[in-house]
N, C-alpha and C. Protein backbone atom coordinates (compact mmCIF):
# COMPACT_ATOMS: atom_id res chain seq x y z
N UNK A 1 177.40 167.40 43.00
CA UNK A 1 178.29 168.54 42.90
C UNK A 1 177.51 169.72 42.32
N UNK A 2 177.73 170.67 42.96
CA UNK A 2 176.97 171.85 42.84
C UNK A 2 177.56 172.53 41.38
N UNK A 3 177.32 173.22 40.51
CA UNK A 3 177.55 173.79 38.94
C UNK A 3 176.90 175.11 38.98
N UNK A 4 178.12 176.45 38.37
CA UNK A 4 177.37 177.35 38.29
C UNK A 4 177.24 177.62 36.92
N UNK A 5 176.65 178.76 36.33
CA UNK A 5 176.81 179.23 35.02
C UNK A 5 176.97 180.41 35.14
N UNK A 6 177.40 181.43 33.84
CA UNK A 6 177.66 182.85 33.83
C UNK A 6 176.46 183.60 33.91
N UNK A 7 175.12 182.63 33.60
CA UNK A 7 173.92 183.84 33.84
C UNK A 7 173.09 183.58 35.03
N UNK A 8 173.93 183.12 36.14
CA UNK A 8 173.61 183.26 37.63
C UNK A 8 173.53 184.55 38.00
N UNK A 9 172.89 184.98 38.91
CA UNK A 9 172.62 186.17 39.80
C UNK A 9 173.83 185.99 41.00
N UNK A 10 174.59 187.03 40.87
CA UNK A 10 175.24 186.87 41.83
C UNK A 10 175.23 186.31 43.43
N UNK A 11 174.33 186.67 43.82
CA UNK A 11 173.34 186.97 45.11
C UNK A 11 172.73 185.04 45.31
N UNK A 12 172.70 184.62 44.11
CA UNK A 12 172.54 183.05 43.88
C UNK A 12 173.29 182.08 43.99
N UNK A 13 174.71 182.47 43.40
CA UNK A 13 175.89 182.02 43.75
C UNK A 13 176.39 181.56 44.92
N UNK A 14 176.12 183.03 45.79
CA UNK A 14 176.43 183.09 47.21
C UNK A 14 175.93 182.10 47.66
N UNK A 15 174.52 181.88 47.77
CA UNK A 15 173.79 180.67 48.51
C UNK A 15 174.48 179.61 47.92
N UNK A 16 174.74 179.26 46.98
CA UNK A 16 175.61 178.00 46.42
C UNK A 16 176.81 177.77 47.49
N UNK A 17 177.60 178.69 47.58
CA UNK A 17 178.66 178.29 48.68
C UNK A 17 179.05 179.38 49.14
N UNK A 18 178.94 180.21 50.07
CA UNK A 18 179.55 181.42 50.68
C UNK A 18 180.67 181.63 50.39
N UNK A 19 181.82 180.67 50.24
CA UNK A 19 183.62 181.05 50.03
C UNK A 19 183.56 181.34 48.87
N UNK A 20 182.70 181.54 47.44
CA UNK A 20 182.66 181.97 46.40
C UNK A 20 182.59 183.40 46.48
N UNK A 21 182.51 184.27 47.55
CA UNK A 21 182.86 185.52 47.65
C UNK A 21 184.12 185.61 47.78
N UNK A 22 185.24 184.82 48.19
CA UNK A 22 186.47 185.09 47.97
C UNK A 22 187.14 184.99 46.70
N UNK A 23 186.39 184.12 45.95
CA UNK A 23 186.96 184.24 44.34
C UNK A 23 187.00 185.37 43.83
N UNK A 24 185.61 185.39 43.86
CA UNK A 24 184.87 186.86 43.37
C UNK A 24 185.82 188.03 43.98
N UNK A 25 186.26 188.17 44.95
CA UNK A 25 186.93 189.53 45.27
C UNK A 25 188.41 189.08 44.91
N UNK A 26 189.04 188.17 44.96
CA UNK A 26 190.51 187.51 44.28
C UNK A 26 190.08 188.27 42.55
N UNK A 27 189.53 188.09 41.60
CA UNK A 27 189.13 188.36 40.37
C UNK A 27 188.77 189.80 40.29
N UNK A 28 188.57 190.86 41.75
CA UNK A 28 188.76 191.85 41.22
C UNK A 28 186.95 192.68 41.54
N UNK A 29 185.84 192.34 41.98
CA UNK A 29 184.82 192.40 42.37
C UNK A 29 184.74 192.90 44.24
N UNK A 30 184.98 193.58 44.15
CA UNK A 30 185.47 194.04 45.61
C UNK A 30 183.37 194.46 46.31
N UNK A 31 182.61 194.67 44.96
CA UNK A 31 181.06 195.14 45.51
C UNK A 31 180.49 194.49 45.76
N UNK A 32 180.67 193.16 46.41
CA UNK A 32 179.92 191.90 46.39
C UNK A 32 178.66 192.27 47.04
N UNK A 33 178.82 192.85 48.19
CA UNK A 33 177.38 193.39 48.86
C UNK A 33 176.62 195.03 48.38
N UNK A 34 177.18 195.28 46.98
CA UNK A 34 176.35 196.51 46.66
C UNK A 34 175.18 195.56 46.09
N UNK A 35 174.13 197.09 46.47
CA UNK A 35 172.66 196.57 45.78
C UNK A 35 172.72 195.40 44.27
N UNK A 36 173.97 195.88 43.61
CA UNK A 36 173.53 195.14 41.93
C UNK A 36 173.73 193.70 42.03
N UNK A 37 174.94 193.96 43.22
CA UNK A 37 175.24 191.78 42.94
C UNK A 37 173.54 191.30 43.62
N UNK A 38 172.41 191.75 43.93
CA UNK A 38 171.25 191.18 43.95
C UNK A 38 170.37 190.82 43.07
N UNK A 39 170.70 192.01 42.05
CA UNK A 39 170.25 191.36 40.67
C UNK A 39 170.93 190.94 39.47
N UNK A 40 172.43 191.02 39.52
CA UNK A 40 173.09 191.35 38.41
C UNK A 40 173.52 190.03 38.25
N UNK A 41 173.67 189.74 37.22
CA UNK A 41 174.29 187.94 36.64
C UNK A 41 175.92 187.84 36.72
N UNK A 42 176.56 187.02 36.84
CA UNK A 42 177.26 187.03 37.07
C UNK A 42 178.00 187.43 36.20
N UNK A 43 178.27 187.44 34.44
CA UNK A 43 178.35 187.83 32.97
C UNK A 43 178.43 189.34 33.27
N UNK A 44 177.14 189.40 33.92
CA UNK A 44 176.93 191.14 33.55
C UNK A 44 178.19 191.62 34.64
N UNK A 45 178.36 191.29 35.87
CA UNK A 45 179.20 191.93 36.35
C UNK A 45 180.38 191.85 36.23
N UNK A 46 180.90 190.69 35.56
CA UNK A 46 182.17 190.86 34.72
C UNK A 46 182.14 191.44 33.40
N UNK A 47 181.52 191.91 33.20
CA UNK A 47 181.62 193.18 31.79
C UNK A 47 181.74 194.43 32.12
N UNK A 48 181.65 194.69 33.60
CA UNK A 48 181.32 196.30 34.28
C UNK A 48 182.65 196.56 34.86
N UNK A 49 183.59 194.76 35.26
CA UNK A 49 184.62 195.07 36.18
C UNK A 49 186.07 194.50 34.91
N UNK A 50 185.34 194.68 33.62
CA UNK A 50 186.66 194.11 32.63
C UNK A 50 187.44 192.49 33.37
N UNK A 51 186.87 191.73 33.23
CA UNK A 51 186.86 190.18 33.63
C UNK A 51 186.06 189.51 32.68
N UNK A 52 187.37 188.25 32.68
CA UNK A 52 186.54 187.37 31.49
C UNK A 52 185.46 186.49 32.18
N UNK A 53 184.04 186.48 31.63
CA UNK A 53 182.98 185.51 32.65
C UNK A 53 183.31 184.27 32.27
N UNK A 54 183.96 183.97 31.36
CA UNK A 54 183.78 182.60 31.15
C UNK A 54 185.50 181.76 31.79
N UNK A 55 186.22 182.28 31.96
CA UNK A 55 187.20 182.05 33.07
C UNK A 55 186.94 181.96 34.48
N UNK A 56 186.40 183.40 34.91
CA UNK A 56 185.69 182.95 36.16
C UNK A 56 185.13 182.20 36.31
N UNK A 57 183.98 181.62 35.74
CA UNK A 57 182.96 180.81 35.84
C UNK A 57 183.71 179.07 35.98
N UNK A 58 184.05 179.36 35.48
CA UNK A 58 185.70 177.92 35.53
C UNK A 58 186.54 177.61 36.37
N UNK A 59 186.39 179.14 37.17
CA UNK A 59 186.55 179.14 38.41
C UNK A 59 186.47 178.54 39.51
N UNK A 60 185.01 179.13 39.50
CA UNK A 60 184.19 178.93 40.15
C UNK A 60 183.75 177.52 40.53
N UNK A 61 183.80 176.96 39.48
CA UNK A 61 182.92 175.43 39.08
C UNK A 61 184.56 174.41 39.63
N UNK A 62 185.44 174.66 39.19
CA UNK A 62 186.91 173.90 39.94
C UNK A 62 186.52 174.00 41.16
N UNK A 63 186.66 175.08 41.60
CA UNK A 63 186.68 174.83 43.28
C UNK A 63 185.29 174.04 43.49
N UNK A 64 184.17 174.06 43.02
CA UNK A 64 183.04 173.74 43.73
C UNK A 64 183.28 172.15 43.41
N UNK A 65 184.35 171.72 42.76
CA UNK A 65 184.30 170.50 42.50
C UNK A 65 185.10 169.55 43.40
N UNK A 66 186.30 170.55 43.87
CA UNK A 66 187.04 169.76 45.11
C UNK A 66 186.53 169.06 45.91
């Protein structure tokens, strides 16, 4: 089973499972393909979009667990 953490690169994530862009825009991240989600952690971009990272990330990791 695949596991993410909050100081993933967004852009890293993606390769983890592509439908994790639908979380990500459900939570409010609508820039998934601006330049920053290439470098930006996943933490950092929930501090820019007022989102808790460590909820998301809990998220994230539920579904990848189904």
């Amino acid at each position: 089973m695949a596991k993410i953490s909050k100081d993933m690169i967004i852009s890293d994530l993606i390769q983890v499972d592509p439908n994790i862009v639908a979380i990500l825009m459900r939570a409010g991240m609508h820039c998934i393909g601006c330049p920053s989600a290439q470098g930006e952690s996943l933490e950092e971009a929930c501090m820019v979009h007022g989102i808790d990272a460590d909820l998301l990330t809990e998220q994230i990791n539920d579904y990848l667990a189904q």
